[in-house]
N, C-alpha and C. Protein backbone atom coordinates (compact mmCIF):
# COMPACT_ATOMS: atom_id res chain seq x y z
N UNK A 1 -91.96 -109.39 35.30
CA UNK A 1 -91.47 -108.35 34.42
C UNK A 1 -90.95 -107.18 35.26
N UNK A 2 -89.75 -106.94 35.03
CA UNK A 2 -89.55 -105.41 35.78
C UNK A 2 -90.01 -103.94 35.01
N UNK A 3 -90.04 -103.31 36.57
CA UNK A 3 -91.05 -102.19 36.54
C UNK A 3 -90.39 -101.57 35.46
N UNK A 4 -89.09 -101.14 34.76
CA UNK A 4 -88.76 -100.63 33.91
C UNK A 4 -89.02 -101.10 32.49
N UNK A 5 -89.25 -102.10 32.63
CA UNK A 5 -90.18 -102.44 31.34
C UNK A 5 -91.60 -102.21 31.16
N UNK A 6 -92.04 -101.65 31.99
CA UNK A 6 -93.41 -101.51 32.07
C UNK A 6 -93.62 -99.83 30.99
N UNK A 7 -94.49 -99.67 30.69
CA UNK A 7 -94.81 -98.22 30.05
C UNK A 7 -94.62 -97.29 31.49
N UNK A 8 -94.86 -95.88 31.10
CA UNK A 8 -94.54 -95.16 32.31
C UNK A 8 -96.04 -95.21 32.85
N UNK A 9 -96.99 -94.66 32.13
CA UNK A 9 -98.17 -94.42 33.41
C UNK A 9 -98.82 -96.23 33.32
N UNK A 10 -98.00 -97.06 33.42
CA UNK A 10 -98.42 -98.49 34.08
C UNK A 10 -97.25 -98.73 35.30
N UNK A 11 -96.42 -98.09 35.58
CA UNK A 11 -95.72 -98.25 36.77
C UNK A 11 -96.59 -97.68 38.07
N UNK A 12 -96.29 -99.20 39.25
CA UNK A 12 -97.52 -98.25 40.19
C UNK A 12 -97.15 -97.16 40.63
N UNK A 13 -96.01 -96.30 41.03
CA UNK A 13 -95.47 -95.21 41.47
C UNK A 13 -96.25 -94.23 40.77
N UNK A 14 -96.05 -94.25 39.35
CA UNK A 14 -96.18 -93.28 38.64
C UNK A 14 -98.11 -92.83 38.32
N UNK A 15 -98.87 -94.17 38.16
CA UNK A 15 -99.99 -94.53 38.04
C UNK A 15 -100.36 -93.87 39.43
N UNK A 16 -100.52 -93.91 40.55
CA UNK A 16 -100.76 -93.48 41.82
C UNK A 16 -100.39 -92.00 41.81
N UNK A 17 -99.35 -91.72 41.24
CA UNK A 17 -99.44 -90.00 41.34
C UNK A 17 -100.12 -89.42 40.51
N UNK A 18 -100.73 -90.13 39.35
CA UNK A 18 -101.15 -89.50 38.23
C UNK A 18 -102.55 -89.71 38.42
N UNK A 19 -103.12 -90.84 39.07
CA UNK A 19 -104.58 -91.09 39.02
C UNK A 19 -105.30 -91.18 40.38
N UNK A 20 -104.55 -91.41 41.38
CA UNK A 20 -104.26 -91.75 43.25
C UNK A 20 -104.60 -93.39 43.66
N UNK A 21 -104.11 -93.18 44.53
CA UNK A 21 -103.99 -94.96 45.35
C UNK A 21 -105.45 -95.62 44.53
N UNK A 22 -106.47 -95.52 44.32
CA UNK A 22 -107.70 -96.02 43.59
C UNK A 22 -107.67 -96.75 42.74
N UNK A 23 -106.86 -96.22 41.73
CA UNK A 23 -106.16 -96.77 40.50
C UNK A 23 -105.71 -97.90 40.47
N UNK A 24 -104.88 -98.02 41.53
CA UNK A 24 -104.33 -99.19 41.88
C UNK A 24 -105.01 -100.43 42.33
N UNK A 25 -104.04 -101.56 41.94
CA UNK A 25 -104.53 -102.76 42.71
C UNK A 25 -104.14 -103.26 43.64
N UNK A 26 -104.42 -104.19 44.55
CA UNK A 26 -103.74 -104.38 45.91
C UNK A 26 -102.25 -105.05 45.16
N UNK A 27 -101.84 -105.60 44.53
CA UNK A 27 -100.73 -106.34 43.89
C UNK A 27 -100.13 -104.46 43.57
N UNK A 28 -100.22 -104.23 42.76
CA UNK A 28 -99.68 -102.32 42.70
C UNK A 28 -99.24 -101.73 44.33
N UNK A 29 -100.18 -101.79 44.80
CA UNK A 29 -100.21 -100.96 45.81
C UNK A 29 -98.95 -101.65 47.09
N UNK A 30 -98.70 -102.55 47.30
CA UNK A 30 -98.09 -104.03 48.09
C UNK A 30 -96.74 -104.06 46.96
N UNK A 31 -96.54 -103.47 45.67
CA UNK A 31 -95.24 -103.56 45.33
C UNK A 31 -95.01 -102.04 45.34
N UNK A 32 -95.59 -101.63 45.76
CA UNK A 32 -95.05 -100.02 45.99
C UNK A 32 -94.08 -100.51 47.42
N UNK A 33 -95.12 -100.50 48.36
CA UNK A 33 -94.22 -100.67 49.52
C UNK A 33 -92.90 -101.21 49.68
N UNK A 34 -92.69 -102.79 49.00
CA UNK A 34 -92.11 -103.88 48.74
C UNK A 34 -90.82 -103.01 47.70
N UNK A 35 -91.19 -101.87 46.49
CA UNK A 35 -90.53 -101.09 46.37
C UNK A 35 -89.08 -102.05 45.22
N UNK A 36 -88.70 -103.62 45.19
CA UNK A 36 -87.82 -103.96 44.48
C UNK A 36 -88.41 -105.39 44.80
N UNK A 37 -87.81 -106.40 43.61
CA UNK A 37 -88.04 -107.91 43.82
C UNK A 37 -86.71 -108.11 43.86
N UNK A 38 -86.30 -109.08 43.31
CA UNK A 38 -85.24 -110.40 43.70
C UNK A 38 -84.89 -110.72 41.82
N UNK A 39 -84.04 -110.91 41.85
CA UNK A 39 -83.27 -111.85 40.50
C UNK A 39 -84.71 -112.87 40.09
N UNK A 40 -84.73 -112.73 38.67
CA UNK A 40 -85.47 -113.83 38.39
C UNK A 40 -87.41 -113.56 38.75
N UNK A 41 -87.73 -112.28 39.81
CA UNK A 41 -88.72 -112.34 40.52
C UNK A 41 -89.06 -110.94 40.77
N UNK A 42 -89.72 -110.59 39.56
CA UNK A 42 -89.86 -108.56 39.56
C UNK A 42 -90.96 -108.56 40.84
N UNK A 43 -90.99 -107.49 41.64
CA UNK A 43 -91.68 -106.80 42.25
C UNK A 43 -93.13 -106.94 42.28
N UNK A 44 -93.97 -106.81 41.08
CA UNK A 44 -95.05 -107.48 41.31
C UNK A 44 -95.29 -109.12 41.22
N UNK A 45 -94.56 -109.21 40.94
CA UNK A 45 -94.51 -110.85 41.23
C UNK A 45 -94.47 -111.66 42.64
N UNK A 46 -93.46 -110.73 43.25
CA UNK A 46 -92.95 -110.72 44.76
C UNK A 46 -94.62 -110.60 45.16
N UNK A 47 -95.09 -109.39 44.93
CA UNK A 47 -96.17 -108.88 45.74
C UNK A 47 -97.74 -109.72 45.71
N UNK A 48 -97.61 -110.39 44.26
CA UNK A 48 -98.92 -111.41 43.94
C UNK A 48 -98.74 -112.54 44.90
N UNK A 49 -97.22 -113.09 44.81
CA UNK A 49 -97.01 -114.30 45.64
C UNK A 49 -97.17 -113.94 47.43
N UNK A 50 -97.17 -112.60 47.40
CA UNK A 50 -97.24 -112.29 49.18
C UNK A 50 -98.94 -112.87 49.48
N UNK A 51 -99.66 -111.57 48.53
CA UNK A 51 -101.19 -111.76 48.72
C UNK A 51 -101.61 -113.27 48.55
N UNK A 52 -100.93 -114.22 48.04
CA UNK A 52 -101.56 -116.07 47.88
C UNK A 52 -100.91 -116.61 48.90
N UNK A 53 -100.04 -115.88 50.18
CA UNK A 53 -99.27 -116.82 50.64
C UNK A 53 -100.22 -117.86 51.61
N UNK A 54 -99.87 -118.56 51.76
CA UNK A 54 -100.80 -119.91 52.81
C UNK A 54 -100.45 -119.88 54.01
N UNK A 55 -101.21 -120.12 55.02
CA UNK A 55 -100.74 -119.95 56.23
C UNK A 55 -99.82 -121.14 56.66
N UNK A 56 -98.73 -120.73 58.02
CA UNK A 56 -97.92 -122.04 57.79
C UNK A 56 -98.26 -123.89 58.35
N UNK A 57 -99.76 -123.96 58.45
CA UNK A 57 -100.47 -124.91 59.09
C UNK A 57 -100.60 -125.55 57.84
N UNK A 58 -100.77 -125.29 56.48
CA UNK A 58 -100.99 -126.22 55.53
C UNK A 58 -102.47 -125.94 54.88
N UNK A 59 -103.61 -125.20 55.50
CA UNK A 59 -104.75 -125.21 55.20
C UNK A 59 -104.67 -124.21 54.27
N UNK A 60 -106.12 -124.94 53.18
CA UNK A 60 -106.39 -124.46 51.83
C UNK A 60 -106.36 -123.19 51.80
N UNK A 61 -107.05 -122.12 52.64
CA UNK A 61 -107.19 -120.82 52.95
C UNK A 61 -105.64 -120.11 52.74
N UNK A 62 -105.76 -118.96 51.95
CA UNK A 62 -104.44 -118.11 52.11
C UNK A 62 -105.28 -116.82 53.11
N UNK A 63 -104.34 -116.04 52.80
CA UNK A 63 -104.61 -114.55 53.73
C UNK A 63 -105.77 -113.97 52.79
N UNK A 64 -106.06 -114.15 51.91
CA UNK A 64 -107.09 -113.95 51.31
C UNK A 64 -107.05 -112.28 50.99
N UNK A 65 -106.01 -112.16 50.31
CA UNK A 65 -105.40 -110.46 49.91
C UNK A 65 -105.33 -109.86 51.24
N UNK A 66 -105.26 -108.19 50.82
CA UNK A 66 -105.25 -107.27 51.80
C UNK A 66 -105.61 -107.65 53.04
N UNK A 67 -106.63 -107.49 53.42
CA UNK A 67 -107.03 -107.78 54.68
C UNK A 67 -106.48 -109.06 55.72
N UNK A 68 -106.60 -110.18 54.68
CA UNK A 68 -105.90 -111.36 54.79
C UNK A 68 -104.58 -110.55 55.77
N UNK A 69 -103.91 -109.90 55.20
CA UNK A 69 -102.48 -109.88 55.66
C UNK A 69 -101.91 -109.16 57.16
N UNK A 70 -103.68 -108.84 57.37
CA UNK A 70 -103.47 -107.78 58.81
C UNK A 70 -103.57 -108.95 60.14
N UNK A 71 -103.74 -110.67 59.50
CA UNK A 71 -102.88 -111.52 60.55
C UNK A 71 -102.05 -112.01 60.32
N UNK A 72 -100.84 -111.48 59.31
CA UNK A 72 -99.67 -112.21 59.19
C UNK A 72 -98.52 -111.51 60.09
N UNK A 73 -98.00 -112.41 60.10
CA UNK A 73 -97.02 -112.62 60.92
C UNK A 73 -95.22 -112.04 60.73
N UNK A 74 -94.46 -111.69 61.17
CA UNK A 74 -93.40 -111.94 60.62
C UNK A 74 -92.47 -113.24 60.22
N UNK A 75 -93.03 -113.98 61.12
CA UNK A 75 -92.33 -114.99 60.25
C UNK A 75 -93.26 -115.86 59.33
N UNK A 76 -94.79 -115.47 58.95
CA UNK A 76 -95.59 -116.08 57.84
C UNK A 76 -94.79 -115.14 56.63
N UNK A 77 -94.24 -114.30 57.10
CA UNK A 77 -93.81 -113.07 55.59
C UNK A 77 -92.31 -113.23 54.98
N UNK A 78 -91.75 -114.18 56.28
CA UNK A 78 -89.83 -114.64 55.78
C UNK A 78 -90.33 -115.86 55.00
N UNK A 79 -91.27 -116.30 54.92
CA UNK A 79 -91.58 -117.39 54.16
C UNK A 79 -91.09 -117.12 52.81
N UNK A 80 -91.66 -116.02 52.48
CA UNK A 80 -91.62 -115.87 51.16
C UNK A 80 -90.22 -115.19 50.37
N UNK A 81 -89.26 -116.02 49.66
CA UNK A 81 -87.86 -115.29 49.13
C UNK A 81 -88.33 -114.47 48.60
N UNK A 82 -87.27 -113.28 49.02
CA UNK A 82 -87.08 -111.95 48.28
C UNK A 82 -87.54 -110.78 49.61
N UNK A 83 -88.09 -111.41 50.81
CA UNK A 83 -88.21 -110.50 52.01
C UNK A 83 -87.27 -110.69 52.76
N UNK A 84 -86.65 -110.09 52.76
CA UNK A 84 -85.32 -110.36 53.84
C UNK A 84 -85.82 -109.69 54.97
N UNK A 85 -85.12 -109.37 56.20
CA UNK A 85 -85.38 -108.85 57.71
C UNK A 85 -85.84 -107.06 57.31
N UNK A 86 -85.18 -106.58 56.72
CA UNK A 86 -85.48 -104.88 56.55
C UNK A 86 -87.39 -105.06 55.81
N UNK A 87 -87.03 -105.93 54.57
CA UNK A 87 -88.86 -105.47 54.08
C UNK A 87 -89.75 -106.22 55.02
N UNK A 88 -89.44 -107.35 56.00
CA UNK A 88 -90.36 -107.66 57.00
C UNK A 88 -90.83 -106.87 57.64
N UNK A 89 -89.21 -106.48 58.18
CA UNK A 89 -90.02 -104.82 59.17
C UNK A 89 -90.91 -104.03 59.07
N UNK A 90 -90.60 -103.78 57.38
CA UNK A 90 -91.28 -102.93 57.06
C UNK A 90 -92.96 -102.76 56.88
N UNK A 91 -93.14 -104.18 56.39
CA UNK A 91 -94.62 -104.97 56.42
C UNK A 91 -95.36 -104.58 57.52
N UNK A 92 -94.66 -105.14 58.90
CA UNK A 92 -94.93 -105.21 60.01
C UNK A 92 -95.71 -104.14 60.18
N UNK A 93 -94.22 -103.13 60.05
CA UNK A 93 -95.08 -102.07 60.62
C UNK A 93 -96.02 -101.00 59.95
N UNK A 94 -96.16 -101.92 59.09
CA UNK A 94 -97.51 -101.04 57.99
C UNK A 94 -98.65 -101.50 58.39
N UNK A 95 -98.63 -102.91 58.27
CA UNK A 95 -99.46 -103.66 59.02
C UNK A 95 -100.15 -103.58 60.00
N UNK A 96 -99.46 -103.19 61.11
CA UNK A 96 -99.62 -103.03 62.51
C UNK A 96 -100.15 -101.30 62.51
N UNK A 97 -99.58 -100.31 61.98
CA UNK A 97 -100.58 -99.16 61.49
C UNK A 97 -102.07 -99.20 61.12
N UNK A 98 -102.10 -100.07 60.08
CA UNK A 98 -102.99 -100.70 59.83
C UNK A 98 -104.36 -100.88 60.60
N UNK A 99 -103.81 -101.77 61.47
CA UNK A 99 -104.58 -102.47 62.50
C UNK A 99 -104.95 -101.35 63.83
N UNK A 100 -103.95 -100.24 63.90
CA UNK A 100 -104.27 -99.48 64.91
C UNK A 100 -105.17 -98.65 64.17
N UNK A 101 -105.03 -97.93 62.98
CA UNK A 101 -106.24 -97.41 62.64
C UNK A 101 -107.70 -97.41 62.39
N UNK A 102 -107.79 -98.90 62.15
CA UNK A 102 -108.79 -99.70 62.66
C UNK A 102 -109.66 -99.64 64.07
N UNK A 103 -108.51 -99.75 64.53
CA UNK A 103 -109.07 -99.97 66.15
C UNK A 103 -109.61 -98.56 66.75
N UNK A 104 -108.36 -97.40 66.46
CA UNK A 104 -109.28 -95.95 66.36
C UNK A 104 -110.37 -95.73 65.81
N UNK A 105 -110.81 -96.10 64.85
CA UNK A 105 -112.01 -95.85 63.96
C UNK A 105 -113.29 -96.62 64.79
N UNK A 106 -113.08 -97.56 64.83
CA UNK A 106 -114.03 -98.72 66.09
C UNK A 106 -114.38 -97.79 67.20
N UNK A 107 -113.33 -97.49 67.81
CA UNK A 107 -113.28 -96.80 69.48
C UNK A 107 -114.04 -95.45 68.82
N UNK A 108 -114.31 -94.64 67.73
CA UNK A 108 -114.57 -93.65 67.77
C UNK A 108 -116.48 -93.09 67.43
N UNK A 109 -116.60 -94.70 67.23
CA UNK A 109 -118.02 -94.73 66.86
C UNK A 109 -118.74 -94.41 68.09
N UNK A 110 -119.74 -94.58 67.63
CA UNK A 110 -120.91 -94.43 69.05
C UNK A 110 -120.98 -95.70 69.08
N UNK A 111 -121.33 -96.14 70.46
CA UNK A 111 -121.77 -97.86 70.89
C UNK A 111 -123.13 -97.93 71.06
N UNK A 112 -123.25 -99.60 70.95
CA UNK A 112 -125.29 -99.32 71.16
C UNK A 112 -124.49 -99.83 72.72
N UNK A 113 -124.47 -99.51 73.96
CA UNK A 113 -124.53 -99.53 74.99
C UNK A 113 -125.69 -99.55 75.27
N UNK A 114 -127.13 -98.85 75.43
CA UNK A 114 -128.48 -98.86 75.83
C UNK A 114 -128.98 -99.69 74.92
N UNK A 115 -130.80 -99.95 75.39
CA UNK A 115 -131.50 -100.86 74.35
C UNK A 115 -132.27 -99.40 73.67
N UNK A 116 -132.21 -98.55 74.02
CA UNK A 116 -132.69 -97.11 73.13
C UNK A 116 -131.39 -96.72 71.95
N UNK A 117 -130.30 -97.16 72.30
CA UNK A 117 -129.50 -96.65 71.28
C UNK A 117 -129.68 -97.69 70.16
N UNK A 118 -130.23 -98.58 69.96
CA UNK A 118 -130.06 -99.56 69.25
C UNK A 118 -131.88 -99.16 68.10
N UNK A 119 -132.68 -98.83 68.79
CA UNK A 119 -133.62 -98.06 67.91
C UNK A 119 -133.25 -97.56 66.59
């Protein structure tokens, strides 16, 4: 269904300014970014089929939503019609933000380095 058929405070844009990112669902939040679908293939549709995509080995396991997607790939993400080269990029590098903020947050903890820190 396109987003213009949707009521106004059920559009994720609008839902997110009115209530904040919380509100949302990862399918909302993943067609914000994603931002337009394809003929035939509204935006959240695009964005449900991203979060189920399968890895390209064949095994039962998808990315298993959000998190799932912080090992996909660019070319696990051309898989899917309606991403052309610009919204890959764009994935990427959300993605890859993502993953560095992560890694800051890790690095910023305290470590149990000693067997006293671990007390």
């Amino acid at each position: 269904m396109p987003l213009k058929d949707l009521p106004p405070d059920a559009r994720p844009r609008e839902k997110l300014l009115a209530r904040g990112p919380g509100a949302l669902s990862d399918v909302e939040l993943l067609a914000l970014l994603l931002r337009t679908g394809i003929p035939g293939k509204g935006v959240l549709q695009l964005a449900q089929e991203l979060l189920q995509l399968k890895p390209k080995d064949g095994a039962d396991a998808g990315f298993d939503g959000i998190a799932g997607l912080l090992s996909a790939t660019a070319d696990d993400l051309k898989r899917i019609k309606g991403l052309g080269p610009a919204k890959c990029a764009e994935l990427v590098a959300v993605l890859e933000l993502a993953r560095r903020a992560m890694a800051q947050r890790l690095q910023e903890r305290a470590a149990f380095d000693t067997p006293d820190a671990v007390k």
